[in-house]
C-alpha atoms as a PDB file:
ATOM      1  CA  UNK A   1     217.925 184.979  21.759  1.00  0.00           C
ATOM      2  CA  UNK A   2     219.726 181.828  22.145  1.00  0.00           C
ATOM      3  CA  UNK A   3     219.795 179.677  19.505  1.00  0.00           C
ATOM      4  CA  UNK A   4     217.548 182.082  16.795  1.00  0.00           C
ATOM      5  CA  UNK A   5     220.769 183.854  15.866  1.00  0.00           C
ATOM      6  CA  UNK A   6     222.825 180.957  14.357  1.00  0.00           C
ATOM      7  CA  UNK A   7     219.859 179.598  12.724  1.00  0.00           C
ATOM      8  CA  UNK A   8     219.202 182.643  11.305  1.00  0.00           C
ATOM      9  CA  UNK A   9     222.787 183.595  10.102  1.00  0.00           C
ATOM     10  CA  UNK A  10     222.739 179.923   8.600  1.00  0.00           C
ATOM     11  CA  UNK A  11     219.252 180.229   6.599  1.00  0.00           C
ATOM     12  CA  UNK A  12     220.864 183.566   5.266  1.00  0.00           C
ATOM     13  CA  UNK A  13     224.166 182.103   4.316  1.00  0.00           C
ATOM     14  CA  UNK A  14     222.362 178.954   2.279  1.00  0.00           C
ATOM     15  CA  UNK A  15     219.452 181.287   0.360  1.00  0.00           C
ATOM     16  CA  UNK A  16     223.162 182.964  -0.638  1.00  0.00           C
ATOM     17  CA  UNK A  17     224.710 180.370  -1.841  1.00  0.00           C
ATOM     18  CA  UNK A  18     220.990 179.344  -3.716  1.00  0.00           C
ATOM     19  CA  UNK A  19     220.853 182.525  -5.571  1.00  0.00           C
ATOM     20  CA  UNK A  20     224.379 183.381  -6.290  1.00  0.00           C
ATOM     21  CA  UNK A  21     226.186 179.232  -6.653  1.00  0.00           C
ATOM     22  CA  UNK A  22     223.308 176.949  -7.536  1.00  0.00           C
ATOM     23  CA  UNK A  23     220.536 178.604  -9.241  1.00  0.00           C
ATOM     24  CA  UNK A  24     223.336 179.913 -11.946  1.00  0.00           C
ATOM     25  CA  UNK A  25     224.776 176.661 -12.046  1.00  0.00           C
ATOM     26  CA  UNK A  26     221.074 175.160 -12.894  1.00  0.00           C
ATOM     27  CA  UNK A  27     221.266 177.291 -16.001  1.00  0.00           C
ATOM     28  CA  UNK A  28     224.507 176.469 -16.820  1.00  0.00           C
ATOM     29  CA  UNK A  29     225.885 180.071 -15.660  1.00  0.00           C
ATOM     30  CA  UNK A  30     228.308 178.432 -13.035  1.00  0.00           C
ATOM     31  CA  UNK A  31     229.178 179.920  -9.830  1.00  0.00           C
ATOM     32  CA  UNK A  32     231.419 182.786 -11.008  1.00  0.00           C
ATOM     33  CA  UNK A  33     231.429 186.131 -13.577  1.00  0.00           C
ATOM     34  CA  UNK A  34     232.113 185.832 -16.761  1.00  0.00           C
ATOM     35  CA  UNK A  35     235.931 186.518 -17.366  1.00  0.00           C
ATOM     36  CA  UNK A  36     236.576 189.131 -20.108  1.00  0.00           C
ATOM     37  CA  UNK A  37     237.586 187.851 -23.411  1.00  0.00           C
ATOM     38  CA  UNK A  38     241.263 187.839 -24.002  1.00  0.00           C
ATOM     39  CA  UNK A  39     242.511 189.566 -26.753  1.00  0.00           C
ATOM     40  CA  UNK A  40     246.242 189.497 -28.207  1.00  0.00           C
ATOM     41  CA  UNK A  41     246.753 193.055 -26.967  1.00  0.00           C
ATOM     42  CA  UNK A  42     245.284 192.655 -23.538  1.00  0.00           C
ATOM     43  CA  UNK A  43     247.779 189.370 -22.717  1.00  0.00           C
ATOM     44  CA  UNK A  44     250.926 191.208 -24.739  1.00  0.00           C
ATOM     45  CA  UNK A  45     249.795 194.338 -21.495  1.00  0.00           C
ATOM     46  CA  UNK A  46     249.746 192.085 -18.931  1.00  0.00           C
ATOM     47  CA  UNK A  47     253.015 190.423 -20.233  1.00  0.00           C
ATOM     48  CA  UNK A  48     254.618 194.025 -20.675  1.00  0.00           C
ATOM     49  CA  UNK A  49     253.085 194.586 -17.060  1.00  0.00           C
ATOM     50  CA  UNK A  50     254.924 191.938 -15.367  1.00  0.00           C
ATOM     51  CA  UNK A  51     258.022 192.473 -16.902  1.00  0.00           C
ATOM     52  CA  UNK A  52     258.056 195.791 -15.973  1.00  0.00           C
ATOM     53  CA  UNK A  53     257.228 194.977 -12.192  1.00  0.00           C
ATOM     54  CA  UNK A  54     259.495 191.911 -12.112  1.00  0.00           C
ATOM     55  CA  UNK A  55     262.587 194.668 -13.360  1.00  0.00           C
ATOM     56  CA  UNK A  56     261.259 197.052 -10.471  1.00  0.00           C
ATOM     57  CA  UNK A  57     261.564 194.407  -8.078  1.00  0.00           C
ATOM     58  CA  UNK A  58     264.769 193.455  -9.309  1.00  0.00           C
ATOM     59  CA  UNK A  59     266.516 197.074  -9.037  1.00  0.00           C
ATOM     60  CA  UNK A  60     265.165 197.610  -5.322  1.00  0.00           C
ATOM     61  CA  UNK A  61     266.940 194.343  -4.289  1.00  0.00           C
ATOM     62  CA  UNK A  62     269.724 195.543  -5.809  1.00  0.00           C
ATOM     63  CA  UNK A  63     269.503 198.590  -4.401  1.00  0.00           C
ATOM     64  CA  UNK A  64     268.624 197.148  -0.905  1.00  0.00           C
ATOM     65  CA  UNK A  65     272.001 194.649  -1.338  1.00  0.00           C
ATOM     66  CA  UNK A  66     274.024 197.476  -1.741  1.00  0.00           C
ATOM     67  CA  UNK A  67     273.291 199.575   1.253  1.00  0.00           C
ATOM     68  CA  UNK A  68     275.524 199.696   3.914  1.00  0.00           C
ATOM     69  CA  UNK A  69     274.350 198.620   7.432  1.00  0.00           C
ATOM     70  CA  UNK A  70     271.754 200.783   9.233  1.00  0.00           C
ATOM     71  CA  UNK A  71     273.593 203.068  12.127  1.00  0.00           C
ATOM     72  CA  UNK A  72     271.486 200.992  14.656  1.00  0.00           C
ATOM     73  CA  UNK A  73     273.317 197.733  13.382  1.00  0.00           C
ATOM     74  CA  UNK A  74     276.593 199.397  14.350  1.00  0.00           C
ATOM     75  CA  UNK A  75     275.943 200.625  17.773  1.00  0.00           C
ATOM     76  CA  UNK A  76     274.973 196.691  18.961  1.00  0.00           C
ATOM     77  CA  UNK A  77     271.290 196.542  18.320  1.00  0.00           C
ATOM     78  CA  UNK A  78     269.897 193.783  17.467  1.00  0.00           C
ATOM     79  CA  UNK A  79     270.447 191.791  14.651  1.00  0.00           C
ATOM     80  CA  UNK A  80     273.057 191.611  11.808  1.00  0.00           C
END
């Protein structure tokens, strides 16, 4: 077996790169999918989106800020 396995795995891994990276890029295709257009309402979404996960994240610091201690805390584990 020897050395047939890493040649092999390395012939597969460069006629990958040939057919998905450079033949596209030989027809002017470039190495990636095509990114859906962006409309006004798709960005206005994402916007709303993030907002909405930024506020989330917001309330369950506060949330986490205003906990008292966990019992563990108070009995000398570790920590705190």
């Amino acid at each position: 077996m020897g050395i047939w396995l890493p040649l092999a795995v390395t012939l597969l891994a460069v006629a990958v790169m040939y057919v998905c990276c450079i033949r596209p890029m030989r027809r002017k295709a470039g190495c990636r999918t095509t990114p859906a257009p962006r409309t006004r309402e798709s960005v206005d979404a994402e916007i709303r989106r993030a907002r909405e996960e930024l506020r989330r994240l917001r309330e369950q610091a506060a949330t986490r800020q205003a906990q008292p201690p966990t019992a563990w805390r108070k009995q000398g584990g570790r920590g705190g």
